[in-house]
N, C-alpha and C. Protein backbone atom coordinates (compact mmCIF):
# COMPACT_ATOMS: atom_id res chain seq x y z
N UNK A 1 125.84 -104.06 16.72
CA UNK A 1 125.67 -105.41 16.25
C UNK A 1 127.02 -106.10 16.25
N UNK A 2 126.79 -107.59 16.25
CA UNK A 2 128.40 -108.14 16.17
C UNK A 2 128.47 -108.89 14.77
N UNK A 3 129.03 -108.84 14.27
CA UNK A 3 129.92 -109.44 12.85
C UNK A 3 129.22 -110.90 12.87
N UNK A 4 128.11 -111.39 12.35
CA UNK A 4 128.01 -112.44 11.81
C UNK A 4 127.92 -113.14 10.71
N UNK A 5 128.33 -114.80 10.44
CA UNK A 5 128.12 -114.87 8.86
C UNK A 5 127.01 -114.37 8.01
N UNK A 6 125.72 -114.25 8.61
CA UNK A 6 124.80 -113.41 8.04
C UNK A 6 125.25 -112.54 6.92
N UNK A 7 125.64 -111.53 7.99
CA UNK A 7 126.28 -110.56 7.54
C UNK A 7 127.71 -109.86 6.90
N UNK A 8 128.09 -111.52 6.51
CA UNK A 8 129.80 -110.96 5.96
C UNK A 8 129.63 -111.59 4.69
N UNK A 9 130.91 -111.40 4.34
CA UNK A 9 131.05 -111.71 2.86
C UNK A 9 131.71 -112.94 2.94
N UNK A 10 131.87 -114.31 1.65
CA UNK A 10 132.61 -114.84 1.32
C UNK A 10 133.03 -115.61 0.54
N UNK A 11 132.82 -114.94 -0.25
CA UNK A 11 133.34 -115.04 -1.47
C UNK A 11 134.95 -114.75 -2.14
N UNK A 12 135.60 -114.78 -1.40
CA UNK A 12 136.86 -113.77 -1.65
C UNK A 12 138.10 -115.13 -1.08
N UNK A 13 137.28 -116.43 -0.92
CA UNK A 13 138.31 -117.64 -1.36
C UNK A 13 138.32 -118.31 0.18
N UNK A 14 138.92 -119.05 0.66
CA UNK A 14 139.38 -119.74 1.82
C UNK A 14 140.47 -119.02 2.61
N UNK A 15 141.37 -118.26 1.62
CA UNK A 15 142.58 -118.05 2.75
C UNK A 15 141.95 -116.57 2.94
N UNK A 16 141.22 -116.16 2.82
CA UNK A 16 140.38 -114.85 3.58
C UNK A 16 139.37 -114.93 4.36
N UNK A 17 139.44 -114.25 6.04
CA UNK A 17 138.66 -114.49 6.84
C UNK A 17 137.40 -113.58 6.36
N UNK A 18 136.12 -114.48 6.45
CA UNK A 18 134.89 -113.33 6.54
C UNK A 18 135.04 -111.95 6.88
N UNK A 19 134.60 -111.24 6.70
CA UNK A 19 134.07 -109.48 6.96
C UNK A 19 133.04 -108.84 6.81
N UNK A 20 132.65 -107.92 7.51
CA UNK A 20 131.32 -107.21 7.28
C UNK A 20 131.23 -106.66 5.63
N UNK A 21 130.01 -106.80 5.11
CA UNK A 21 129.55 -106.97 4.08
C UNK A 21 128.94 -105.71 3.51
N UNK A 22 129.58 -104.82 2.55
CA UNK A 22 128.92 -103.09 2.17
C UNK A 22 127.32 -103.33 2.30
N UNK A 23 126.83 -104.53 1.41
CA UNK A 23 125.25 -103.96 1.56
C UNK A 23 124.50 -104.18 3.16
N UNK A 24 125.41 -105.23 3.75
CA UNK A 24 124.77 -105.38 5.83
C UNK A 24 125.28 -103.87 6.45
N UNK A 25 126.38 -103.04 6.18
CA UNK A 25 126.56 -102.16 6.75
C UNK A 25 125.99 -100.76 6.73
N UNK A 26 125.18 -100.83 5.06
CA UNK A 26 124.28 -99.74 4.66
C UNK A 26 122.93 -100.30 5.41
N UNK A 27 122.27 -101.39 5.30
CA UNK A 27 121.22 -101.84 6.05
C UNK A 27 121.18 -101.43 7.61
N UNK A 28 122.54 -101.67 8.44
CA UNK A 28 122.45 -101.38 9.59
C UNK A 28 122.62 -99.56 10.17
N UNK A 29 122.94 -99.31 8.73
CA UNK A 29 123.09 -97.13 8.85
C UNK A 29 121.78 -97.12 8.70
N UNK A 30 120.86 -97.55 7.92
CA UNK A 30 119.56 -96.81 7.38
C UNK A 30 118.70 -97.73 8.89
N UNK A 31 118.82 -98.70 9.59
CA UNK A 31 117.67 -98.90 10.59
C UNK A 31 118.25 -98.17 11.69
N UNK A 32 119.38 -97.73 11.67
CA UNK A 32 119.85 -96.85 12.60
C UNK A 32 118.96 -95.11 12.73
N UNK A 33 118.93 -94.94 11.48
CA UNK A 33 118.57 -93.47 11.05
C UNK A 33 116.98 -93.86 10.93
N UNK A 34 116.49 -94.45 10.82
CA UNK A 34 114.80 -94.63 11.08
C UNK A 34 114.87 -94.79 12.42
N UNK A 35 115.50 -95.62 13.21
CA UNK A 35 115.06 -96.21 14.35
C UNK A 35 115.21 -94.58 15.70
N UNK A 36 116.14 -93.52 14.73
CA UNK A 36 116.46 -91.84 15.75
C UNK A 36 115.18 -91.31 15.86
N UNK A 37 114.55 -91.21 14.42
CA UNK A 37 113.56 -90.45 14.01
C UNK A 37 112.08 -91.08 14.44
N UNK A 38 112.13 -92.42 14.49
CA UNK A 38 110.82 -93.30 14.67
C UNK A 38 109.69 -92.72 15.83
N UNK A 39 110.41 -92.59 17.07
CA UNK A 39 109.37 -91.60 18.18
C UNK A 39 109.08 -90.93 17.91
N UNK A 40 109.93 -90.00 17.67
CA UNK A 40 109.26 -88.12 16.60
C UNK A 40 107.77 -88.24 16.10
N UNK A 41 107.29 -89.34 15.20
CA UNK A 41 106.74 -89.24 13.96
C UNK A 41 105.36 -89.07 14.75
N UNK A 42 104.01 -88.87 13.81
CA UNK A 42 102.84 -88.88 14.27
C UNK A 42 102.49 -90.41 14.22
N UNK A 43 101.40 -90.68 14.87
CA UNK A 43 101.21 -92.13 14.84
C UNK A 43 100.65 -92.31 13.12
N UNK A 44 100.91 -93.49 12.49
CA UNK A 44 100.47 -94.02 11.28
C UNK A 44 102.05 -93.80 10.24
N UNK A 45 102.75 -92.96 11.14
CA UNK A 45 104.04 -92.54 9.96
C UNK A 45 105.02 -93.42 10.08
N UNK A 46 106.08 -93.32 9.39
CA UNK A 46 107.16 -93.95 9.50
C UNK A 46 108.02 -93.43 8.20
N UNK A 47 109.47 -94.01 8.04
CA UNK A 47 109.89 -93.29 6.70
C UNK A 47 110.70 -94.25 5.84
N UNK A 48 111.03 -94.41 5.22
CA UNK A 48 111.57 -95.39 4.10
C UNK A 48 112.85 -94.73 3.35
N UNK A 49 114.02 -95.45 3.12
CA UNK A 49 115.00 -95.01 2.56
C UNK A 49 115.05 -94.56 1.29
N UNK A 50 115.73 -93.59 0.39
CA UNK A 50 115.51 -92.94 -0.80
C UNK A 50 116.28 -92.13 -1.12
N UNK A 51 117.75 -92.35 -0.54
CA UNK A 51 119.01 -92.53 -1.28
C UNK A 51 120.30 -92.60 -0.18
N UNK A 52 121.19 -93.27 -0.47
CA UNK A 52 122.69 -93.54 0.15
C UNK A 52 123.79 -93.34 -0.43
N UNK A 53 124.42 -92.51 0.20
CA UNK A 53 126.06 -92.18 -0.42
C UNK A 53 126.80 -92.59 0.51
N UNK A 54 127.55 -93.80 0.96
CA UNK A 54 128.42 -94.38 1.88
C UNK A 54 129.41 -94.96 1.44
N UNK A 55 130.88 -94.59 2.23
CA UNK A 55 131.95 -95.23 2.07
C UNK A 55 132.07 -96.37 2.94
N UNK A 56 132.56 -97.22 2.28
CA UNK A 56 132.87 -98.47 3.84
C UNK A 56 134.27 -98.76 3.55
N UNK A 57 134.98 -97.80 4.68
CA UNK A 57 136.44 -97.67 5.02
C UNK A 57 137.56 -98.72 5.17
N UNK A 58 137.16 -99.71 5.86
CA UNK A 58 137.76 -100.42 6.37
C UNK A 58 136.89 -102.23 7.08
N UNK A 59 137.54 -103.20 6.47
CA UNK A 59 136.97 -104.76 7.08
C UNK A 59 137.38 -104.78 8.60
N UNK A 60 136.08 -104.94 8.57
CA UNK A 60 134.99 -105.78 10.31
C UNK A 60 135.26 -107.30 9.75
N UNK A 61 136.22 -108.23 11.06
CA UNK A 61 135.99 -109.50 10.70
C UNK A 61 134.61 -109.99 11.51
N UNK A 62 134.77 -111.37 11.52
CA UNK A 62 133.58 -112.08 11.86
C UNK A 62 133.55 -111.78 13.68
N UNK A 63 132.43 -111.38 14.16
CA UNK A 63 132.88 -111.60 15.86
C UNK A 63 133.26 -110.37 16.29
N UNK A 64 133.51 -109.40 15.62
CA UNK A 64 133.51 -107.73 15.87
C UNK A 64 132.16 -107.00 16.26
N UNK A 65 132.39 -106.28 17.06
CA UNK A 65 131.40 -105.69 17.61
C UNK A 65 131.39 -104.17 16.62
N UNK A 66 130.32 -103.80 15.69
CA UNK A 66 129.96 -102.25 15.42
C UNK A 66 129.07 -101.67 15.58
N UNK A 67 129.16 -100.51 15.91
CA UNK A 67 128.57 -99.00 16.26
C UNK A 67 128.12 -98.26 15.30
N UNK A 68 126.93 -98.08 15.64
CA UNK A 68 126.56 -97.37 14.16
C UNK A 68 125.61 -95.96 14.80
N UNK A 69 125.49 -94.90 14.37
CA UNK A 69 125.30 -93.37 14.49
C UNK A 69 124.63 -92.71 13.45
N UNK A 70 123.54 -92.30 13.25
CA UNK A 70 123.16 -91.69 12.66
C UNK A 70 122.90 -89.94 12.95
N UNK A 71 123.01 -89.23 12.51
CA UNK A 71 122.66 -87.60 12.85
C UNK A 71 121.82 -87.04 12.07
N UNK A 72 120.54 -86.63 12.56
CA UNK A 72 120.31 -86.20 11.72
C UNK A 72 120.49 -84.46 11.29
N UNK A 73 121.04 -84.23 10.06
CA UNK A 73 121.03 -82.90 9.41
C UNK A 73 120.33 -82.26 9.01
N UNK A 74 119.29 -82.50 8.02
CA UNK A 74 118.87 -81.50 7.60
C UNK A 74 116.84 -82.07 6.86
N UNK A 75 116.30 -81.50 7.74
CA UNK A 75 115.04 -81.80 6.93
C UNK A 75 114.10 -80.47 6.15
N UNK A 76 113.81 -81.50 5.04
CA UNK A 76 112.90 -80.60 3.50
C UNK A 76 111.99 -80.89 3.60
N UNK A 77 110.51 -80.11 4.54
CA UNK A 77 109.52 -80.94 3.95
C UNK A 77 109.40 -82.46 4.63
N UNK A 78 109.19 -83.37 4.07
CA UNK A 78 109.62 -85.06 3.98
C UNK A 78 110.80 -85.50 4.33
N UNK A 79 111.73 -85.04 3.73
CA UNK A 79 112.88 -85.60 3.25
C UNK A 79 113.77 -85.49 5.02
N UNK A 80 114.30 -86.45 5.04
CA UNK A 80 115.57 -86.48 6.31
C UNK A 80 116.21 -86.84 5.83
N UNK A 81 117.54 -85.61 6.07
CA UNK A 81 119.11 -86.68 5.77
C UNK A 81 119.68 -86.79 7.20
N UNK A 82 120.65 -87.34 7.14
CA UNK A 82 121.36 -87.95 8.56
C UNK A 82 122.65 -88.10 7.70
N UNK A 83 123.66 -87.96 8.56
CA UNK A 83 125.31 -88.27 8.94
C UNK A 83 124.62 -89.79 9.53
N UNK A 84 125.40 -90.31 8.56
CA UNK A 84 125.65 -92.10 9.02
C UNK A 84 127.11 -92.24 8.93
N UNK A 85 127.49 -92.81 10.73
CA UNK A 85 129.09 -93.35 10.68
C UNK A 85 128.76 -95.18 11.12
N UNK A 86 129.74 -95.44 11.07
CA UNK A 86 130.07 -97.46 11.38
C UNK A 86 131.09 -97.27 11.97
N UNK A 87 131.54 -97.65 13.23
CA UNK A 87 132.69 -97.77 13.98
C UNK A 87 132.82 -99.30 14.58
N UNK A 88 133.97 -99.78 14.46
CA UNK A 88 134.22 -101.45 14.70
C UNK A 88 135.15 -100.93 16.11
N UNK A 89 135.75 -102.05 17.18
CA UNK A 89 136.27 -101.80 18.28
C UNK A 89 137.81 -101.11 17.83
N UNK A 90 138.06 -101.49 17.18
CA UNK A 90 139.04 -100.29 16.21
C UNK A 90 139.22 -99.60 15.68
N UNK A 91 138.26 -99.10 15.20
CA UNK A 91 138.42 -97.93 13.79
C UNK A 91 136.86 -97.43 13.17
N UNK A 92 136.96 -96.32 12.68
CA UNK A 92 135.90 -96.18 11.42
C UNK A 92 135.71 -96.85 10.62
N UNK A 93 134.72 -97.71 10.38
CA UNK A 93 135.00 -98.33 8.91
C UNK A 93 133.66 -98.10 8.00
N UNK A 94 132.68 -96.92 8.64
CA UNK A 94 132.15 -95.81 6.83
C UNK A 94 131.74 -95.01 7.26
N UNK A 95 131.04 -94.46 6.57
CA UNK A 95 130.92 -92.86 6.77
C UNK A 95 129.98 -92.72 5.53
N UNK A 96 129.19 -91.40 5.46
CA UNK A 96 128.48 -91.20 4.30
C UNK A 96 126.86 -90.40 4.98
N UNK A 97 125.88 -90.29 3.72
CA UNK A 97 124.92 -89.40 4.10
C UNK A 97 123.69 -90.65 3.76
N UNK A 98 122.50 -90.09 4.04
CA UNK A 98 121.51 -90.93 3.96
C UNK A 98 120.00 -90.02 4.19
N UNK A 99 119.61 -90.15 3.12
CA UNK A 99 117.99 -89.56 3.18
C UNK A 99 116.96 -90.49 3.10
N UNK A 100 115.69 -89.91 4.11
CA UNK A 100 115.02 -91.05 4.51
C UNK A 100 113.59 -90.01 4.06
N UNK A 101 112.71 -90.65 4.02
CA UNK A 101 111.20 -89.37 3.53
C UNK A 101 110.03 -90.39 4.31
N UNK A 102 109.17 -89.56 4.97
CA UNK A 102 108.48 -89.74 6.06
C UNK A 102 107.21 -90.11 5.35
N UNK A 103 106.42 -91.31 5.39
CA UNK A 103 105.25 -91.51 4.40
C UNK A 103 104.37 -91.69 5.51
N UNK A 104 103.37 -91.69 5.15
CA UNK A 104 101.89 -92.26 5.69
C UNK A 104 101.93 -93.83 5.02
N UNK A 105 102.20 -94.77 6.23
CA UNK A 105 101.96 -96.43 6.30
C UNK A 105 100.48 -96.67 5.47
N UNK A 106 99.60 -96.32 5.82
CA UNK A 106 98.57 -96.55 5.41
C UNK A 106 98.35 -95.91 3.57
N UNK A 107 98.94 -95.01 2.90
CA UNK A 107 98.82 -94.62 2.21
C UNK A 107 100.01 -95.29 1.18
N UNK A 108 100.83 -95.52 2.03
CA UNK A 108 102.17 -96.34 1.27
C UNK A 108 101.58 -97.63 0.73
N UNK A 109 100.86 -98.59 1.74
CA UNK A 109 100.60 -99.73 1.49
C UNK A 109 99.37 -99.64 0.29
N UNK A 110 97.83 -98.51 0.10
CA UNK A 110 97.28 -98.70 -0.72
C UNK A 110 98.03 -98.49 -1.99
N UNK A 111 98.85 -98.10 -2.40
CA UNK A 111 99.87 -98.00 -3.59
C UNK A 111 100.51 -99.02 -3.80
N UNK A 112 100.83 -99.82 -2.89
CA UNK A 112 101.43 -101.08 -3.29
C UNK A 112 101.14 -101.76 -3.56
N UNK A 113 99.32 -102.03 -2.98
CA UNK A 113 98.48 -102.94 -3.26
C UNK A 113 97.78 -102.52 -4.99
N UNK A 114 97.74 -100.74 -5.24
CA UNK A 114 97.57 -100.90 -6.64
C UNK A 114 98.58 -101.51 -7.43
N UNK A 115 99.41 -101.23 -7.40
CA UNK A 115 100.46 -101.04 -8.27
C UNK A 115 100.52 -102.98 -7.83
N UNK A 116 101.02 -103.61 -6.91
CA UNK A 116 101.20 -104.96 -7.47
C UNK A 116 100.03 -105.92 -6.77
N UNK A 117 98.65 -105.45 -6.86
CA UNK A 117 98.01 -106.35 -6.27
C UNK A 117 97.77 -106.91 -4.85
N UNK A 118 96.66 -107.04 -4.33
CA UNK A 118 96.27 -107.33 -2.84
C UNK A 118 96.93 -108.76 -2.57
C-alpha cells in the first residue's frame, strides 16, 4: 500500500509531516494474514482477528510505499498465529505476532444477529 492521508496521523502539529498511523498499520498486518490463509479455508469459512502484539518501529511519511508479510506459525485447532512484518522503501517499521481463529460466516453472523438484533 502507499502512505495516504487516510491512513496517517495528524495530529502532532503543522511543522510535522504526516506518517503512517499504528492502528492503519495493524489493519494492513491482519488483512494481510487473512488474505494468506483465505484460499486454504473450506467454503462458508473465513477468520477474524483475536489478538495483536505489534511494534511499529519506525515513521512511513505520506507517499511511501509498504510491504507487509505475514507467516504463518503455528495453528491450535482454530487459532492461527502469523509473524506480521511492515517494511517501507527503507526500513522495517513493525514487527510483531497476530492470531486469527477460523469461524463459520454463517454461524458468526446468527450470533450477531442474537446478540444485537436483525
Amino acid at each position: 500500500m502507499v502512505v495516504s492521508n487516510d491512513e496517517a496521523i495528524h495530529f502532532l502539529g503543522d511543522t510535522v509531516k504526516p506518517a503512517l498511523a499504528t492502528p492503519s498499520m495493524i489493519m494492513w498486518m491482519e488483512i494481510t494474514a487473512r488474505d494468506a490463509v483465505l484460499p486454504l479455508l473450506e467454503p462458508g469459512q473465513d477468520t477474524v482477528g483475536v489478538h495483536v502484539n505489534v511494534s511499529h518501529l519506525a515513521a512511513t511519511p505520506l507517499g511511501m510505499k509498504v510491504t507487509f508479510r505475514a507467516t504463518l506459525q503455528a495453528i491450535d485447532r482454530r487459532r492461527l498465529t502469523f509473524a506480521v512484518e511492515a517494511h517501507d522503501e527503507k526500513e522495517k517499521i513493525g514487527e510483531g505476532t497476530h492470531d486469527r481463529f477460523i469461524i463459520d460466516v454463517a454461524r458468526y453472523a446468527e450470533r450477531l444477529i442474537a446478540k444485537f438484533g436483525g
